[in-house]
C-alpha atoms as a PDB file:
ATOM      1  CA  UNK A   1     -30.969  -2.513   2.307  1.00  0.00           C
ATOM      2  CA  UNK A   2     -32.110  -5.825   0.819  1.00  0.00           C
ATOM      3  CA  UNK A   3     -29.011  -6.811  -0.942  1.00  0.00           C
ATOM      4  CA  UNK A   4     -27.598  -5.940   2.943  1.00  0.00           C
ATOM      5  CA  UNK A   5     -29.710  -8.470   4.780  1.00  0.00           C
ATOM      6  CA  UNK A   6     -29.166 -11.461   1.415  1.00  0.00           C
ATOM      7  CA  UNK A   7     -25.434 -10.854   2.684  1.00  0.00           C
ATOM      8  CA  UNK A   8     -25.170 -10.558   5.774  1.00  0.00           C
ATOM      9  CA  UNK A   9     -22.883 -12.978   6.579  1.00  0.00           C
ATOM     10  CA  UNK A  10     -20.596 -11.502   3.819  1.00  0.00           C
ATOM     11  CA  UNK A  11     -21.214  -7.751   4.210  1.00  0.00           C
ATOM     12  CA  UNK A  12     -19.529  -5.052   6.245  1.00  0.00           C
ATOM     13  CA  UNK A  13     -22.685  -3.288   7.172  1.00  0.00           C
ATOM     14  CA  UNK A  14     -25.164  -4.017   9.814  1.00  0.00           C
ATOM     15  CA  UNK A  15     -28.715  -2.286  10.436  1.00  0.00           C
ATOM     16  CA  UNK A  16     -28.691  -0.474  13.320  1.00  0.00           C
ATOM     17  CA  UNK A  17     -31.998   1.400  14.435  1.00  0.00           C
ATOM     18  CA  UNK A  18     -33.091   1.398  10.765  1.00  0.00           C
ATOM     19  CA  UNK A  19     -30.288   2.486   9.342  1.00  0.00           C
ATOM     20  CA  UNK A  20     -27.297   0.761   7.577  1.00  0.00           C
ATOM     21  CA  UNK A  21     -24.154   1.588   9.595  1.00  0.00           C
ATOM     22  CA  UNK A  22     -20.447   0.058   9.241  1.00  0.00           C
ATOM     23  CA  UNK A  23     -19.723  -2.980  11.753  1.00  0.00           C
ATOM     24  CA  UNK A  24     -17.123  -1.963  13.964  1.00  0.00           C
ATOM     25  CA  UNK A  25     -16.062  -5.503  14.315  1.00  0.00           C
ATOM     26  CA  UNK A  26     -15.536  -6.168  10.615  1.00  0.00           C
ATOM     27  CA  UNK A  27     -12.262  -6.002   9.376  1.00  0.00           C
ATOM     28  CA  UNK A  28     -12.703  -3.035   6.907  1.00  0.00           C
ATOM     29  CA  UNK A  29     -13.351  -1.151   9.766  1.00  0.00           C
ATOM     30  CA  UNK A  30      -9.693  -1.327  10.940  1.00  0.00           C
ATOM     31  CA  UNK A  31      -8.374  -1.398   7.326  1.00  0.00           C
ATOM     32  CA  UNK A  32      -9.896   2.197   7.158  1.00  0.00           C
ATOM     33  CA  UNK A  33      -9.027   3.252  10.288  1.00  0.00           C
ATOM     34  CA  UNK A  34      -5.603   2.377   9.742  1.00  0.00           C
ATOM     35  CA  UNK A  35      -5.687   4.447   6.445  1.00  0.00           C
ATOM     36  CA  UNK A  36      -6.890   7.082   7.946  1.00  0.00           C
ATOM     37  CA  UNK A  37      -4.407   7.057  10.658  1.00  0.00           C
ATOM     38  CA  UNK A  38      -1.479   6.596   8.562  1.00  0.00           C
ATOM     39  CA  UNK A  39      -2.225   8.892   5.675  1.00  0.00           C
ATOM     40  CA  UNK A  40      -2.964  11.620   8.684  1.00  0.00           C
ATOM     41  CA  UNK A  41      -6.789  12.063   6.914  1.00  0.00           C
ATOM     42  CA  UNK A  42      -9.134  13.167   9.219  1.00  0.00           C
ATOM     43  CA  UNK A  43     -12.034  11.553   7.379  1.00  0.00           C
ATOM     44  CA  UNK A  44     -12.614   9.218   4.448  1.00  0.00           C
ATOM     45  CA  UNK A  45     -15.582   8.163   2.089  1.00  0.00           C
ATOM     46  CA  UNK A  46     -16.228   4.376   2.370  1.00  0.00           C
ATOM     47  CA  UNK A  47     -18.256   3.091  -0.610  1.00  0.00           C
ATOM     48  CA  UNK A  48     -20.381  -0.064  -1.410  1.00  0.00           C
ATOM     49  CA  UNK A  49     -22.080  -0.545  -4.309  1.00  0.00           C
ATOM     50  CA  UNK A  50     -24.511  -3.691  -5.703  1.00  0.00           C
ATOM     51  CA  UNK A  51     -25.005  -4.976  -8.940  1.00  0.00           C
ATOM     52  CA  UNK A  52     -28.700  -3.393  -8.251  1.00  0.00           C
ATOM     53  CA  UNK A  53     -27.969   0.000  -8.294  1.00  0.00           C
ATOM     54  CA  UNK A  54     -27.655   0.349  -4.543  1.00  0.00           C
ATOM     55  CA  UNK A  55     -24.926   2.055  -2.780  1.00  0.00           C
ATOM     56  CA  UNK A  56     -23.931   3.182   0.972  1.00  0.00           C
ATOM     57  CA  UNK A  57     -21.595   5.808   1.746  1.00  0.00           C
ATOM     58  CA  UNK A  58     -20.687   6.526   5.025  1.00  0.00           C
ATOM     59  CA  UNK A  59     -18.028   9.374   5.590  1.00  0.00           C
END
C-alpha cells in the first residue's frame, strides 16, 4: 500500500476503508470498462505491479 500512497497523485487506486480499491473516476476505469463492454467479457483481471514486489489485482 505504500508505493500507493508515494503515488497517489499518479496511481489508479485509492484506499477505501483499508483496502486498495480502483478509482472510479480514473481513466483506466473506463478504459476497462469499455474493454469489457466491447469484447462482451463479463469480467477482467486488472493488474499493478511495483518495482517492490507489490501487486493489486482486482477482478
Amino acid at each position: 500500500m505504500d508505493w500507493a500512497k508515494e503515488r497517489k497523485s499518479q496511481c489508479s487506486l485509492i484506499i477505501k476503508d483499508g483496502a486498495l480499491t480502483m478509482k472510479t473516476e480514473h481513466a483506466h476505469y473506463y478504459q476497462v470498462a469499455m474493454q469489457i463492454f466491447v469484447t462482451e467479457r463479463q469480467w477482467c483481471d486488472y493488474f499493478i505491479w511495483s518495482p517492490t514486489g507489490d501487486y493489486f489485482l482486482q477482478r
